[in-house]
C-alpha atoms as a PDB file:
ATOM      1  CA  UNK A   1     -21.500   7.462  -5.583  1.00  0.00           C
ATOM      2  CA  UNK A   2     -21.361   7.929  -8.914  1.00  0.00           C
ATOM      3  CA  UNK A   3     -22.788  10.348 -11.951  1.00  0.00           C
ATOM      4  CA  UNK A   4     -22.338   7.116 -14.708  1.00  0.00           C
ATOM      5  CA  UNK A   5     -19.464   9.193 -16.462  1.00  0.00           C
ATOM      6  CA  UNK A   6     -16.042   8.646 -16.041  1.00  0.00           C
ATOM      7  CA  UNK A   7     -12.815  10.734 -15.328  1.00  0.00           C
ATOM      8  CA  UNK A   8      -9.274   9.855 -15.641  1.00  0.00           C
ATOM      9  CA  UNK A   9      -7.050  10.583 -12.857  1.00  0.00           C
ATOM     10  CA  UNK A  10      -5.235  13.163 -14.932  1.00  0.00           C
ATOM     11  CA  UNK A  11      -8.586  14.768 -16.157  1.00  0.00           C
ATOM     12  CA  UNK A  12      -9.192  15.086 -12.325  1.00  0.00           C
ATOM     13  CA  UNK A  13      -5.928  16.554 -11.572  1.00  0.00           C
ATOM     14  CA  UNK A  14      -6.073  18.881 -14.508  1.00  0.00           C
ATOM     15  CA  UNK A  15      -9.195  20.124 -13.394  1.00  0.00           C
ATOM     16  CA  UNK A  16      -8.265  20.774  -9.882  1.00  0.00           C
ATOM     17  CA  UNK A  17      -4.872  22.471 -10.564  1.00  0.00           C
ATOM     18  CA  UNK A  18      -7.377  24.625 -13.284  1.00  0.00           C
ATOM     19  CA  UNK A  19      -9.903  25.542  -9.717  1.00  0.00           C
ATOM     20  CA  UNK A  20      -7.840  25.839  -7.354  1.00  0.00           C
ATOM     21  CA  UNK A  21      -4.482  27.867  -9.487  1.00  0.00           C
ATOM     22  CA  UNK A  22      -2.016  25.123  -7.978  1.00  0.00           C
ATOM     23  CA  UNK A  23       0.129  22.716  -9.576  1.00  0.00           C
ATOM     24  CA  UNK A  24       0.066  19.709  -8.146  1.00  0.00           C
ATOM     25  CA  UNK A  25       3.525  17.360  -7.903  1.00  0.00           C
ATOM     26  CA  UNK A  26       2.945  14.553  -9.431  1.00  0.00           C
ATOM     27  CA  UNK A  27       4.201  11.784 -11.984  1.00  0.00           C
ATOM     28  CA  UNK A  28       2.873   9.888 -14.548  1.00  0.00           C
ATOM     29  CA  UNK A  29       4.362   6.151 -14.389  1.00  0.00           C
ATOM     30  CA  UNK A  30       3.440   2.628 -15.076  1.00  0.00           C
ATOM     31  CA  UNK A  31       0.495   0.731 -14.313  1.00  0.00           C
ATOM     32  CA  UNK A  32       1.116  -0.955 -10.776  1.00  0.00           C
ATOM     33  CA  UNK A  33       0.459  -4.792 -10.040  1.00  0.00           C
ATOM     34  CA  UNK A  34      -3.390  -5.076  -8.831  1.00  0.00           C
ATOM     35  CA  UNK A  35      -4.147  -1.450 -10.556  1.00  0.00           C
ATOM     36  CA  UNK A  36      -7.458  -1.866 -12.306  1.00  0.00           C
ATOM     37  CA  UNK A  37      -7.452  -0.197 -15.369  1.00  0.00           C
ATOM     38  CA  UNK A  38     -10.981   1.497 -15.645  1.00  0.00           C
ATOM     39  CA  UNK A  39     -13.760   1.410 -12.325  1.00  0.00           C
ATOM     40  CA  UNK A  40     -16.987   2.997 -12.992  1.00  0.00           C
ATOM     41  CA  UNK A  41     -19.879   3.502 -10.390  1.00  0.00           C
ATOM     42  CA  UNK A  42     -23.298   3.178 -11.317  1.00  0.00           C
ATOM     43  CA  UNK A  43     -25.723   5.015  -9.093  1.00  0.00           C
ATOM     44  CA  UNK A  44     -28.711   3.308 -10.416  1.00  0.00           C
ATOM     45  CA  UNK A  45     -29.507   2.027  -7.048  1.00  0.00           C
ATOM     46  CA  UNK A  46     -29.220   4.868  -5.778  1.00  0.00           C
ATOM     47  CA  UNK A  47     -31.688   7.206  -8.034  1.00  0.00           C
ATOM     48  CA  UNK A  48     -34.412   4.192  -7.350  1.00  0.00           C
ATOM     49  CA  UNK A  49     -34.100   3.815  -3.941  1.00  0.00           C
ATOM     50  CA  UNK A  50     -32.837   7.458  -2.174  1.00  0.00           C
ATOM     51  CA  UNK A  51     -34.466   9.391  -5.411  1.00  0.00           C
ATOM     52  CA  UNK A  52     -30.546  11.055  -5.494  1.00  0.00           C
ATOM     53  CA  UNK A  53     -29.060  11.718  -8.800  1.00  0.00           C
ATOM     54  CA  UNK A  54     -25.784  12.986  -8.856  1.00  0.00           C
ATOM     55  CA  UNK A  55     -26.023  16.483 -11.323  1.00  0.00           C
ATOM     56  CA  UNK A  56     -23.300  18.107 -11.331  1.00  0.00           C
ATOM     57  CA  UNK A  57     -20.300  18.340 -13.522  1.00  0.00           C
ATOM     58  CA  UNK A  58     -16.586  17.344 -12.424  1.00  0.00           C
ATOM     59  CA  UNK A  59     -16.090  20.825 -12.585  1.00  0.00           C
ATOM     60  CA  UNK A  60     -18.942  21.836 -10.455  1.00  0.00           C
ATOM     61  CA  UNK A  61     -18.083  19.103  -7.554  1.00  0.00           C
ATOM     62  CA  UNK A  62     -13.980  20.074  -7.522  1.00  0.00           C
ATOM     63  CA  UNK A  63     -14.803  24.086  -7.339  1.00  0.00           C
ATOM     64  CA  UNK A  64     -17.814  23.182  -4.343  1.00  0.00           C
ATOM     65  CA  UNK A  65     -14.736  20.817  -2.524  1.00  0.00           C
ATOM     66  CA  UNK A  66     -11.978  23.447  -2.964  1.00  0.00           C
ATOM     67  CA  UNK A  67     -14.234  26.147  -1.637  1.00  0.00           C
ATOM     68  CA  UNK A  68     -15.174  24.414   1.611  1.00  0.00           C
ATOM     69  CA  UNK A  69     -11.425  22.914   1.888  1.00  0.00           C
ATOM     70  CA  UNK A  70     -10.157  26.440   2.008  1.00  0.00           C
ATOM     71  CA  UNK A  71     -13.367  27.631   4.042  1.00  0.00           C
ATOM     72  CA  UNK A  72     -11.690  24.341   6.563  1.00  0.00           C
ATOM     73  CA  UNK A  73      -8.200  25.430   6.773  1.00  0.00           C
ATOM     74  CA  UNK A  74      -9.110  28.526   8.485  1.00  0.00           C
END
């Protein structure tokens, strides 16, 4: 599902090394063969058929994920 907004993969990195206070290993490189170069979801179909709107903010949804992946590793 979507919210309609976009992230990078770097803005979603950035963000989680930000929430969680790890660095991630990682390497910026080329474009590979096949690699699409933007993919958006659109959760229209969603909102008018399930009434589900995806609210919060990239922020929001990578602090709720790292709190229940470290609530998991226990």
């Amino acid at each position: 599902m979507g919210t309609g907004n976009g992230f990078s993969v770097l803005e979603v990195i950035k963000t989680f090394e930000e929430v969680s206070k790890k660095n991630l290993n990682y390497e910026i490189v080329e474009r590979r063969a096949g690699d699409v170069p933007k993919l958006y979801a659109d959760a229209k179909l969603a909102e008018k058929k399930l009434n589900w709107k995806a609210e919060r903010t990239l922020d929001e949804m990578i602090k709720s994920f790292w709190v229940w992946e470290q609530k998991a590793r226990k």
